[in-house]
C-alpha atoms as a PDB file:
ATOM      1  CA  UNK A   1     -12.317   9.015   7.010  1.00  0.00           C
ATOM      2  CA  UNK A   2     -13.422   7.414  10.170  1.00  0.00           C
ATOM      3  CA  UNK A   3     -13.626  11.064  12.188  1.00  0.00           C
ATOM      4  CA  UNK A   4     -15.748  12.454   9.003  1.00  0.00           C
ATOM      5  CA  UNK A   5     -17.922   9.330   9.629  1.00  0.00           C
ATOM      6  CA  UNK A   6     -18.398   9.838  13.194  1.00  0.00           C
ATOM      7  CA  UNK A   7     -18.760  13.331  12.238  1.00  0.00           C
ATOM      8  CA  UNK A   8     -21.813  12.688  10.075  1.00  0.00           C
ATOM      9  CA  UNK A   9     -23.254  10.143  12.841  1.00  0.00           C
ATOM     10  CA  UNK A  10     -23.341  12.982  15.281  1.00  0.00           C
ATOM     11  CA  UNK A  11     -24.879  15.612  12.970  1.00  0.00           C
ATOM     12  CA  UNK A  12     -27.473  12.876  12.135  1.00  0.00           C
ATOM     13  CA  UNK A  13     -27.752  12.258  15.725  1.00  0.00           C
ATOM     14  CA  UNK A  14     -28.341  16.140  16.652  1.00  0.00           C
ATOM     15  CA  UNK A  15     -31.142  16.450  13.434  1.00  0.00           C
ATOM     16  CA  UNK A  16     -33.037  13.563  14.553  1.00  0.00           C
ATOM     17  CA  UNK A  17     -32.995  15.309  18.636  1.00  0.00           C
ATOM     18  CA  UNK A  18     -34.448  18.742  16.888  1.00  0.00           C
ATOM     19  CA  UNK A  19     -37.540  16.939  14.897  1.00  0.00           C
ATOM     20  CA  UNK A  20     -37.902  15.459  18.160  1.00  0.00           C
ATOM     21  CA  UNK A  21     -37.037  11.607  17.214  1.00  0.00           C
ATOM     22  CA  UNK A  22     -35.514  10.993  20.852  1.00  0.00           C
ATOM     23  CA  UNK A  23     -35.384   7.555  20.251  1.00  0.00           C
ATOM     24  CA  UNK A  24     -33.931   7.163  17.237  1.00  0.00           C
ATOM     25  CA  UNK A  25     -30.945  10.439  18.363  1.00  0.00           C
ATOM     26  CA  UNK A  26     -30.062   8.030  21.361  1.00  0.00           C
ATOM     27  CA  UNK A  27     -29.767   5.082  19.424  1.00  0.00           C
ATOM     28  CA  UNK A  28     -26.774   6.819  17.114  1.00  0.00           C
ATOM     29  CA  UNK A  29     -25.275   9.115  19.929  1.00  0.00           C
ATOM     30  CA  UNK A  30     -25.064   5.383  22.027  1.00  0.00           C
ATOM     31  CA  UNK A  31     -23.265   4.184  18.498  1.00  0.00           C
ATOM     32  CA  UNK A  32     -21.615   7.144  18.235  1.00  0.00           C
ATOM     33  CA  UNK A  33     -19.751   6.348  21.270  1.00  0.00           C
ATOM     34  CA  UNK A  34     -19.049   2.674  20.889  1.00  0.00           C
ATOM     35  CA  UNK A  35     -17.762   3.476  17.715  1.00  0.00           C
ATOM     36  CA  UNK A  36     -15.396   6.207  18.853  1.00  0.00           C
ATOM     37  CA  UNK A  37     -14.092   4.296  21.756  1.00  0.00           C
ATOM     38  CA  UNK A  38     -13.546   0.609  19.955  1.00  0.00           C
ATOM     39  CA  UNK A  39     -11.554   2.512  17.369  1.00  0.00           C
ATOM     40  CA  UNK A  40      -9.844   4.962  19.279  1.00  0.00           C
ATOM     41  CA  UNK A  41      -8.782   2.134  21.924  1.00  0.00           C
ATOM     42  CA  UNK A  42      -8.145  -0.745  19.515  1.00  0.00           C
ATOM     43  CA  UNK A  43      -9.826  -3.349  18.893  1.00  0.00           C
ATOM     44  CA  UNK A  44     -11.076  -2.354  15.818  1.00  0.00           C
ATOM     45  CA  UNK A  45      -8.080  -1.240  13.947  1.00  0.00           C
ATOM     46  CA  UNK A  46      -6.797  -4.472  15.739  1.00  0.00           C
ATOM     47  CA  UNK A  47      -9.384  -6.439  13.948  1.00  0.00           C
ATOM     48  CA  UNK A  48      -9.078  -4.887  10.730  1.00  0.00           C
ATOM     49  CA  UNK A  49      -5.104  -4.912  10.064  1.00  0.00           C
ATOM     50  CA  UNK A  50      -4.787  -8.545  11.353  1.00  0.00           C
ATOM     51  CA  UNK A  51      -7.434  -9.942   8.916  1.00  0.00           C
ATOM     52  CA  UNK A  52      -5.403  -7.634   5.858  1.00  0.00           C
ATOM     53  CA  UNK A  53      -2.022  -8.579   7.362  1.00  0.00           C
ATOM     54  CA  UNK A  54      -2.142 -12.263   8.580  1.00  0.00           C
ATOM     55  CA  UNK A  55      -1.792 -13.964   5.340  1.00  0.00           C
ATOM     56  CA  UNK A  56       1.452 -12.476   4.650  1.00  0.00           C
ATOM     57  CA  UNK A  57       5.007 -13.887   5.515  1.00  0.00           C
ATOM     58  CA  UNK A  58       8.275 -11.378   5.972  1.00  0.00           C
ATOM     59  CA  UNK A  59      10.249 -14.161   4.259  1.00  0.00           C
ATOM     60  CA  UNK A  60      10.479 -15.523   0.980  1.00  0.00           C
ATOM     61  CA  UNK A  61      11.744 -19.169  -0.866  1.00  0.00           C
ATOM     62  CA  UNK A  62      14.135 -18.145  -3.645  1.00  0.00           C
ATOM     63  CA  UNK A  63      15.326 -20.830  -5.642  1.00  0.00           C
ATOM     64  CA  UNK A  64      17.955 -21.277  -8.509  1.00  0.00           C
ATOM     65  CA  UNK A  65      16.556 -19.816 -11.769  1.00  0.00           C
ATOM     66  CA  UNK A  66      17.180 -18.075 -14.759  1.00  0.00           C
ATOM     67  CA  UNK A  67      15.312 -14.981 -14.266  1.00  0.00           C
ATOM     68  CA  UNK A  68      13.920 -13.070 -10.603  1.00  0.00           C
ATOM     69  CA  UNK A  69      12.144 -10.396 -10.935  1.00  0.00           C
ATOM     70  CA  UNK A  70      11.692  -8.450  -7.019  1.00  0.00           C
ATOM     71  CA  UNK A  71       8.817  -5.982  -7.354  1.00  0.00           C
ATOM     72  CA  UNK A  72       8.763  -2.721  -5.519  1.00  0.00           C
ATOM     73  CA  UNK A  73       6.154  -1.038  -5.317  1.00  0.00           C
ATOM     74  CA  UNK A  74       6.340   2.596  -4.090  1.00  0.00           C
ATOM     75  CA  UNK A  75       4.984   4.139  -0.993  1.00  0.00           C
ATOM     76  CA  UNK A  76       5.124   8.032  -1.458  1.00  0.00           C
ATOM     77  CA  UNK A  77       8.224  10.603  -1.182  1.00  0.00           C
ATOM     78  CA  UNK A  78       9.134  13.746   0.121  1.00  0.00           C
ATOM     79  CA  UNK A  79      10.196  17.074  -1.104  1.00  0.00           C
ATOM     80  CA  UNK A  80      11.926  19.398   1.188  1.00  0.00           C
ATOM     81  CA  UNK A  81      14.307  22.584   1.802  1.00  0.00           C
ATOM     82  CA  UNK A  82      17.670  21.696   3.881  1.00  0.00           C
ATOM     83  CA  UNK A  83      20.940  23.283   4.001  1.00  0.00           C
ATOM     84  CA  UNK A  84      22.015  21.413   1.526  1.00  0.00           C
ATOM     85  CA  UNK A  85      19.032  22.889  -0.845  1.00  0.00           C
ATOM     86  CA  UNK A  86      16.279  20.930  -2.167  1.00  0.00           C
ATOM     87  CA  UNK A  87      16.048  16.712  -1.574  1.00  0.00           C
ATOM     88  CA  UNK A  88      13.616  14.670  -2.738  1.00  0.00           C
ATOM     89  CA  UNK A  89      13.944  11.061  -0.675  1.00  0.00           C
ATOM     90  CA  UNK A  90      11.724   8.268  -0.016  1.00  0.00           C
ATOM     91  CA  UNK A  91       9.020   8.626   2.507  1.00  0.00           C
ATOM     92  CA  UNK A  92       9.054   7.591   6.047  1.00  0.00           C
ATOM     93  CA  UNK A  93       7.393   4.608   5.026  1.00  0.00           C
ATOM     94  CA  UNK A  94       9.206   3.318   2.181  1.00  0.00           C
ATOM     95  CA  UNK A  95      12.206   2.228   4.311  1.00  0.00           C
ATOM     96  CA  UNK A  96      11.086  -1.301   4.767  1.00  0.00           C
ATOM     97  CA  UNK A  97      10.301  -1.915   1.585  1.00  0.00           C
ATOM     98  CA  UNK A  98      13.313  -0.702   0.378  1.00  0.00           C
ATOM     99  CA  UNK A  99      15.480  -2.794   2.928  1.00  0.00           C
ATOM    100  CA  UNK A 100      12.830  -5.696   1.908  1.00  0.00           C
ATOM    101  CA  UNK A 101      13.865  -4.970  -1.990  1.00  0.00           C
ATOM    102  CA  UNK A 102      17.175  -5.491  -1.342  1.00  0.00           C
ATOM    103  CA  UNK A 103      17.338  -7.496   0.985  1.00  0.00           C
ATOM    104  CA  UNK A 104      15.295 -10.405  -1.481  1.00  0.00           C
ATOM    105  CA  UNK A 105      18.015  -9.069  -4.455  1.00  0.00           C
ATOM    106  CA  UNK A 106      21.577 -10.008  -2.238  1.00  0.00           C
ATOM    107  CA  UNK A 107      19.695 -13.666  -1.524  1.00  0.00           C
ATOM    108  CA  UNK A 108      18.840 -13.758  -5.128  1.00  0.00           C
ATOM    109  CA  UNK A 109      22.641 -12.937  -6.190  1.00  0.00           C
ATOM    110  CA  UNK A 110      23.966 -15.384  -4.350  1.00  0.00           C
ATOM    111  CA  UNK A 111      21.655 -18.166  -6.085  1.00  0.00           C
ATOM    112  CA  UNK A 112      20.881 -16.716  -9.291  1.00  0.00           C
ATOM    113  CA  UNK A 113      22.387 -15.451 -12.810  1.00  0.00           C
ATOM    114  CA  UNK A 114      19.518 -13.512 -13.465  1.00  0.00           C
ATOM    115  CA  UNK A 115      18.036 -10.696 -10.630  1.00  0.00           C
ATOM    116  CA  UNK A 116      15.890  -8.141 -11.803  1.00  0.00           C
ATOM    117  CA  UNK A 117      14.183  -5.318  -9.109  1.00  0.00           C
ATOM    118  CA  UNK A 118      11.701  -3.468 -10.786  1.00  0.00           C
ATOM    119  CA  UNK A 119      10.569  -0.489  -8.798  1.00  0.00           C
ATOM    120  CA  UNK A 120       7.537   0.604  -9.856  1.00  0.00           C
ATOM    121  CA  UNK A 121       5.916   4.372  -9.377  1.00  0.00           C
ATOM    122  CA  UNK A 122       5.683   7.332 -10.874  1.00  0.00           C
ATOM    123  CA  UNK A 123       4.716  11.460  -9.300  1.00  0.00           C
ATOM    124  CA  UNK A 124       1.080  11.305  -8.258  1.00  0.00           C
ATOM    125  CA  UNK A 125       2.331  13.943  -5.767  1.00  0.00           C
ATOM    126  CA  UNK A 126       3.874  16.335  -7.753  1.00  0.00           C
ATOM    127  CA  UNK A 127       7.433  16.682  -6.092  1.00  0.00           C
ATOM    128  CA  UNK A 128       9.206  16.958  -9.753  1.00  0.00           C
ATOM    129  CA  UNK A 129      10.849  13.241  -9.222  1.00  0.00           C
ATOM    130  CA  UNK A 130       9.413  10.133 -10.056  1.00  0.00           C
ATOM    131  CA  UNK A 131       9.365   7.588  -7.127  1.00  0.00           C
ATOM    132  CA  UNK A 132      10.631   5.124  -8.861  1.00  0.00           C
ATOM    133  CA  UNK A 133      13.894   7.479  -9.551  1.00  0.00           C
ATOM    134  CA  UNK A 134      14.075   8.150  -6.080  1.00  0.00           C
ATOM    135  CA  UNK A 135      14.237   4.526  -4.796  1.00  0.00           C
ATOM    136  CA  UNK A 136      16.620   3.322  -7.823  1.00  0.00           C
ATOM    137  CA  UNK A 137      18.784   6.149  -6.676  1.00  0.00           C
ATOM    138  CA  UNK A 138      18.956   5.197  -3.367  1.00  0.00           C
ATOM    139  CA  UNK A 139      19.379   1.322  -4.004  1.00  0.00           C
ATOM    140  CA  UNK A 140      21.874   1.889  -6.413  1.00  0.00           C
ATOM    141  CA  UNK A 141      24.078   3.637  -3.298  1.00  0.00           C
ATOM    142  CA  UNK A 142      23.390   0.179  -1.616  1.00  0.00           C
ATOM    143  CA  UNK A 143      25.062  -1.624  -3.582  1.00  0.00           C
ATOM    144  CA  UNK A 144      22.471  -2.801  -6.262  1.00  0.00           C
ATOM    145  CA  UNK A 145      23.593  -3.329  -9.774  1.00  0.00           C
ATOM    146  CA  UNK A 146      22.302  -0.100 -12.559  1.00  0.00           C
ATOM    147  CA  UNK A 147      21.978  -3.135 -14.767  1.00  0.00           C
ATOM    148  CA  UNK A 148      19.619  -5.160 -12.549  1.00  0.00           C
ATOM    149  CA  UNK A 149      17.428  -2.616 -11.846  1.00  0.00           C
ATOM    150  CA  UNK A 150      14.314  -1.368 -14.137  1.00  0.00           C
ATOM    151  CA  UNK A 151      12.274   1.372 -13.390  1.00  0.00           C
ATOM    152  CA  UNK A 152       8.479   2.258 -14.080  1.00  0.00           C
ATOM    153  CA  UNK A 153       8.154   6.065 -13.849  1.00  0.00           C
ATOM    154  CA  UNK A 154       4.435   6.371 -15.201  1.00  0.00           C
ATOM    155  CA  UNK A 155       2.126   5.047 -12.281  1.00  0.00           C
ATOM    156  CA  UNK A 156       0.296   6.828 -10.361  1.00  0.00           C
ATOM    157  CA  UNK A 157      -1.654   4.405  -8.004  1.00  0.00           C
ATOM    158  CA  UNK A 158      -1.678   0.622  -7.279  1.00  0.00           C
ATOM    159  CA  UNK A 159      -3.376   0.030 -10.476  1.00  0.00           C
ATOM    160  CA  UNK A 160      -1.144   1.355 -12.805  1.00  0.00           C
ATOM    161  CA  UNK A 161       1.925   0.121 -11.458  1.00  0.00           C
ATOM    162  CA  UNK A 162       0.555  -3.543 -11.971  1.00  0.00           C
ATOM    163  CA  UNK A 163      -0.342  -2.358 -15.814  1.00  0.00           C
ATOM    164  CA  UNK A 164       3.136  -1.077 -16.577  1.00  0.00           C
ATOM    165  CA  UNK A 165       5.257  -3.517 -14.520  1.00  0.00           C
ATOM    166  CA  UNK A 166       2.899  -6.342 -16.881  1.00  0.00           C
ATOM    167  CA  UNK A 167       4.123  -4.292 -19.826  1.00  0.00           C
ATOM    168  CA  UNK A 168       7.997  -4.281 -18.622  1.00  0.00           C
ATOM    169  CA  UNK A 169       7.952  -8.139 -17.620  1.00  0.00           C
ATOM    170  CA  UNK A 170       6.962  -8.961 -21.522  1.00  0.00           C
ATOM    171  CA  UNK A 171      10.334  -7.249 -22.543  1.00  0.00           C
ATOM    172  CA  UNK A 172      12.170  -8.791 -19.315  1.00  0.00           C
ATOM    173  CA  UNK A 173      10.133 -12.393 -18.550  1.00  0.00           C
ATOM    174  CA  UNK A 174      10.988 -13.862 -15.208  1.00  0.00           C
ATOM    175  CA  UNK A 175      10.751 -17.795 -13.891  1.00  0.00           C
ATOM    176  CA  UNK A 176      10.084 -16.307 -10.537  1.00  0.00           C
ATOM    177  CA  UNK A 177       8.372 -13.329  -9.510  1.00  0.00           C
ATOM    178  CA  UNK A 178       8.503 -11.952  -6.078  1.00  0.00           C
ATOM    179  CA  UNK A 179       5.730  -8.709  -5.018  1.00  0.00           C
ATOM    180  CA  UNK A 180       7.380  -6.209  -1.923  1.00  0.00           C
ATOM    181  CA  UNK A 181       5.107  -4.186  -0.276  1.00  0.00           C
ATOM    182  CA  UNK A 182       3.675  -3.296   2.455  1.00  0.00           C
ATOM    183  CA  UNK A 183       1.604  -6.038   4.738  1.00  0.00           C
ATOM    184  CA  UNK A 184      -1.629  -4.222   4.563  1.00  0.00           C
ATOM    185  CA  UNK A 185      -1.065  -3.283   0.812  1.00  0.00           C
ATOM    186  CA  UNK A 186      -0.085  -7.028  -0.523  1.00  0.00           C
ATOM    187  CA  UNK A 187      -4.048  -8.061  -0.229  1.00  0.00           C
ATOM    188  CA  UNK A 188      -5.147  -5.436  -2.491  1.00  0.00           C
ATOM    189  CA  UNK A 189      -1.505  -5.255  -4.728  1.00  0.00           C
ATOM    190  CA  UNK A 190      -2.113  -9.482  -5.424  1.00  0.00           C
ATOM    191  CA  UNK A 191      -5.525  -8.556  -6.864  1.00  0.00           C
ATOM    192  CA  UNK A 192      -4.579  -5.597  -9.056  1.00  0.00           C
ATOM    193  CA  UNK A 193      -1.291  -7.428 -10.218  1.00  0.00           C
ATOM    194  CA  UNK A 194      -3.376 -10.701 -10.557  1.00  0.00           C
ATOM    195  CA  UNK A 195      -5.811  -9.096 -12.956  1.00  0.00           C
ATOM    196  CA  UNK A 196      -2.605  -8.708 -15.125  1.00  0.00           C
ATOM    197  CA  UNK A 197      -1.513 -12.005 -14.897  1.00  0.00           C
ATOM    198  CA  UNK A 198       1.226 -11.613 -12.351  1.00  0.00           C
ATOM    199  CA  UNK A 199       1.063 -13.512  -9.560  1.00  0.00           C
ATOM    200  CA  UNK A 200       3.964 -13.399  -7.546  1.00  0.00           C
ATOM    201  CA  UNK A 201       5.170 -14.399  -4.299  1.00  0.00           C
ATOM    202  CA  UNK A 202       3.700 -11.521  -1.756  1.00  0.00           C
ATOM    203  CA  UNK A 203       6.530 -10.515   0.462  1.00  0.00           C
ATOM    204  CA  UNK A 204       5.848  -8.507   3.592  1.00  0.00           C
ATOM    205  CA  UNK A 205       8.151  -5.517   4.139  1.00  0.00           C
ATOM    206  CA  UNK A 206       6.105  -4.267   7.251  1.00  0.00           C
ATOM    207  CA  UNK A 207       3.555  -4.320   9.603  1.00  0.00           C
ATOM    208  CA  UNK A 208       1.130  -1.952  10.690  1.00  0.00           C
ATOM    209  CA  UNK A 209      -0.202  -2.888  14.466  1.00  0.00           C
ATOM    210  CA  UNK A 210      -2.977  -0.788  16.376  1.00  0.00           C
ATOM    211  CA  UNK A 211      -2.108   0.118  20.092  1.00  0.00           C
ATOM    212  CA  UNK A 212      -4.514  -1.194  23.389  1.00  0.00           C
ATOM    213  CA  UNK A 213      -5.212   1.712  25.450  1.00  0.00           C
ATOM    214  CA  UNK A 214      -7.733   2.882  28.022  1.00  0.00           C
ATOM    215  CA  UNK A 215      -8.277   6.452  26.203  1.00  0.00           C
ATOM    216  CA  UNK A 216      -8.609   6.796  22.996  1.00  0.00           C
ATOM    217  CA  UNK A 217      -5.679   7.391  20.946  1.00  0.00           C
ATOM    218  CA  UNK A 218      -5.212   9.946  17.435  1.00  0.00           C
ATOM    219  CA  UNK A 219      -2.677   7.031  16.233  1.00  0.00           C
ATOM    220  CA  UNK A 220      -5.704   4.127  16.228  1.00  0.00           C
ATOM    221  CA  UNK A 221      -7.588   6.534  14.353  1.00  0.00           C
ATOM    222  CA  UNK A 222      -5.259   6.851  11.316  1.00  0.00           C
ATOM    223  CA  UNK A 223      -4.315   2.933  11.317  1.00  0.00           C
ATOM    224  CA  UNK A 224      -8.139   2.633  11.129  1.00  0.00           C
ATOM    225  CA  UNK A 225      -8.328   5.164   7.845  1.00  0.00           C
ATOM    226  CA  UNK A 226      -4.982   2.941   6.738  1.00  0.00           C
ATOM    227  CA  UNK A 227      -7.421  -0.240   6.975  1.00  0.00           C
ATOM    228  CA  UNK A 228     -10.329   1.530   5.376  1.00  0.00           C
ATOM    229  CA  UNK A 229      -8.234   2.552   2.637  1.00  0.00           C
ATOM    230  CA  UNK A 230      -7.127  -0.923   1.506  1.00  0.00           C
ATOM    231  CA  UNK A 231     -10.892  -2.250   2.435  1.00  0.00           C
ATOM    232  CA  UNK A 232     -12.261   0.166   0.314  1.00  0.00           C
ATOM    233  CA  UNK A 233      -9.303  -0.325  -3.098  1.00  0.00           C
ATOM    234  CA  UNK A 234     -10.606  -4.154  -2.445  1.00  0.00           C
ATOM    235  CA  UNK A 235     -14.297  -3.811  -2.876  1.00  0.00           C
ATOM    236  CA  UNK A 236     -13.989  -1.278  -5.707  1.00  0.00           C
ATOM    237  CA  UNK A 237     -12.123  -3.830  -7.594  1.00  0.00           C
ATOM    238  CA  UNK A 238     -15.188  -6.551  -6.959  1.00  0.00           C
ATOM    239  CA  UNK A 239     -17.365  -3.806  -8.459  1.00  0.00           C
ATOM    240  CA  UNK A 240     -15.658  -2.330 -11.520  1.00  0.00           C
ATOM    241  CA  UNK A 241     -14.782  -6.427 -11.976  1.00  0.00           C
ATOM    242  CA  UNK A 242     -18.635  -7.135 -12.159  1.00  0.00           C
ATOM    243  CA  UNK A 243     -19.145  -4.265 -14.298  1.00  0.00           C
ATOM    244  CA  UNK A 244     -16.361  -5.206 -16.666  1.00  0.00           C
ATOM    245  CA  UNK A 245     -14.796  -1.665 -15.930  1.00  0.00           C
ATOM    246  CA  UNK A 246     -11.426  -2.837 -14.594  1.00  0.00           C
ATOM    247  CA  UNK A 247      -9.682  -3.243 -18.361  1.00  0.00           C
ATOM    248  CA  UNK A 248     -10.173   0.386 -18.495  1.00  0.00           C
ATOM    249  CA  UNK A 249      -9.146   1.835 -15.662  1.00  0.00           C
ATOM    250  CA  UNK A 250      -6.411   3.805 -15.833  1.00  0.00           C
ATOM    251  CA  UNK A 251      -6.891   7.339 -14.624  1.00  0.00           C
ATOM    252  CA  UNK A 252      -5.328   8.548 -11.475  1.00  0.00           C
ATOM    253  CA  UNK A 253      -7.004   7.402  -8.581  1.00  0.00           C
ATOM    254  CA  UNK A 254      -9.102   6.016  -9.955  1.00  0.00           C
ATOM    255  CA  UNK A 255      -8.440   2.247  -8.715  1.00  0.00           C
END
């Protein structure tokens, strides 16, 4: 996203030289630059993940109750060819909130009766395993109970994984709801969950953190489109919400 954007600025900047609007070409090539170098260098991305991230604590208050419920949400997996034939496993990614996830569920054993992880998210990539499947898989190796664990297969974005997981918390009601993801998801997760009327505690599995350099680096670049990404999920929800089109949104991508 950002490289397609300084992409476009320098095409603008080169049309503007040809119909001879000097002024006007220098103005973006000088922006052009800034641009490149404040991102590729840091302190934009800097800027932008601490304001999404800041908010958001790594640990969480559990406290005696009838019923937890620790939501996962999902962050992508992969499908590859090994010796050992074809695996599907979580991304490289997903770790943390994994570890997070369980992490949250051995705390709320040791206080609880009732400990529920849902792990919410379904195949938007195709891999012929639902990532929900994936993760339960895996946490059930760690030790978590099959009981304790329900899974939403259907979602296939951020949206839909707070509409089903609203659905499966109707059947399973909680006194205390905890939200695992990512730190520069949980801003955009609390508002999609909220508009469903959960509103748990947001629990930080991870950070994302730009790196200060004196050249620009590819890595600031793709923390930037990380950012953008989450900006951009935000602000769509502010518009669909002011055009009433959230209730409806359910479509892949599509929020």
């Amino acid at each position: 996203m950002t490289l397609l954007i300084l992409l476009i600025l320098i095409l603008v900047a080169i049309v503007c030289s040809r119909l001879r609007w000097r002024k006007t070409s220098l103005v973006i090539w000088v922006l052009t630059v800034v641009l490149f170098v404040s991102i590729g260098c840091g302190p934009i991305p800097s800027f932008f993940l601490n304001h999404l991230q800041s908010a958001y604590s790594a640990n969480a208050v559990i406290r005696e109750a009838r019923g937890t419920a620790i939501i996962l949400l999902g962050n992508g997996i992969e499908r590859f060819t090994s010796t050992d034939g074809i695996a599907i496993e979580p991304g490289a990614l997903a770790y943390g909130r994994i570890a997070k996830a369980l992490e949250l569920y051995r705390t709320c054993k040791q206080k609880n009766t009732g400990c529920t992880v849902i792990v919410t998210g379904g195949d938007p990539q195709h891999h012929g395993a639902a990532e929900a499947a994936v993760y339960g898989a895996l946490l059930q190796r760690l030790g978590v109970d099959s009981a304790d664990l329900l899974l939403e297969t259907r979602s296939l974005n951020t949206w839909q994984n707070a509409q089903f997981t609203a659905a499966l918390l109707k059947s399973h009601p909680a006194d205390q709801v905890f939200l695992v993801s990512s730190g520069i998801h949980l801003r955009r997760s609390l508002l999609y969950f909220g508009r469903f009327n959960i509103h748990g505690q947001p629990v930080r599995a991870d950070l994302v953190n730009a790196q200060s350099s004196w050249i620009p680096l590819a890595y600031n670049f793709l923390v930037t489109d990380l950012a953008v990404h989450e900006y951009t999920g935000v602000w769509r929800y502010y518009l669909y919400e002011a055009m009433g089109w959230n209730a409806s949104v359910t479509k892949p991508g599509s929020a």
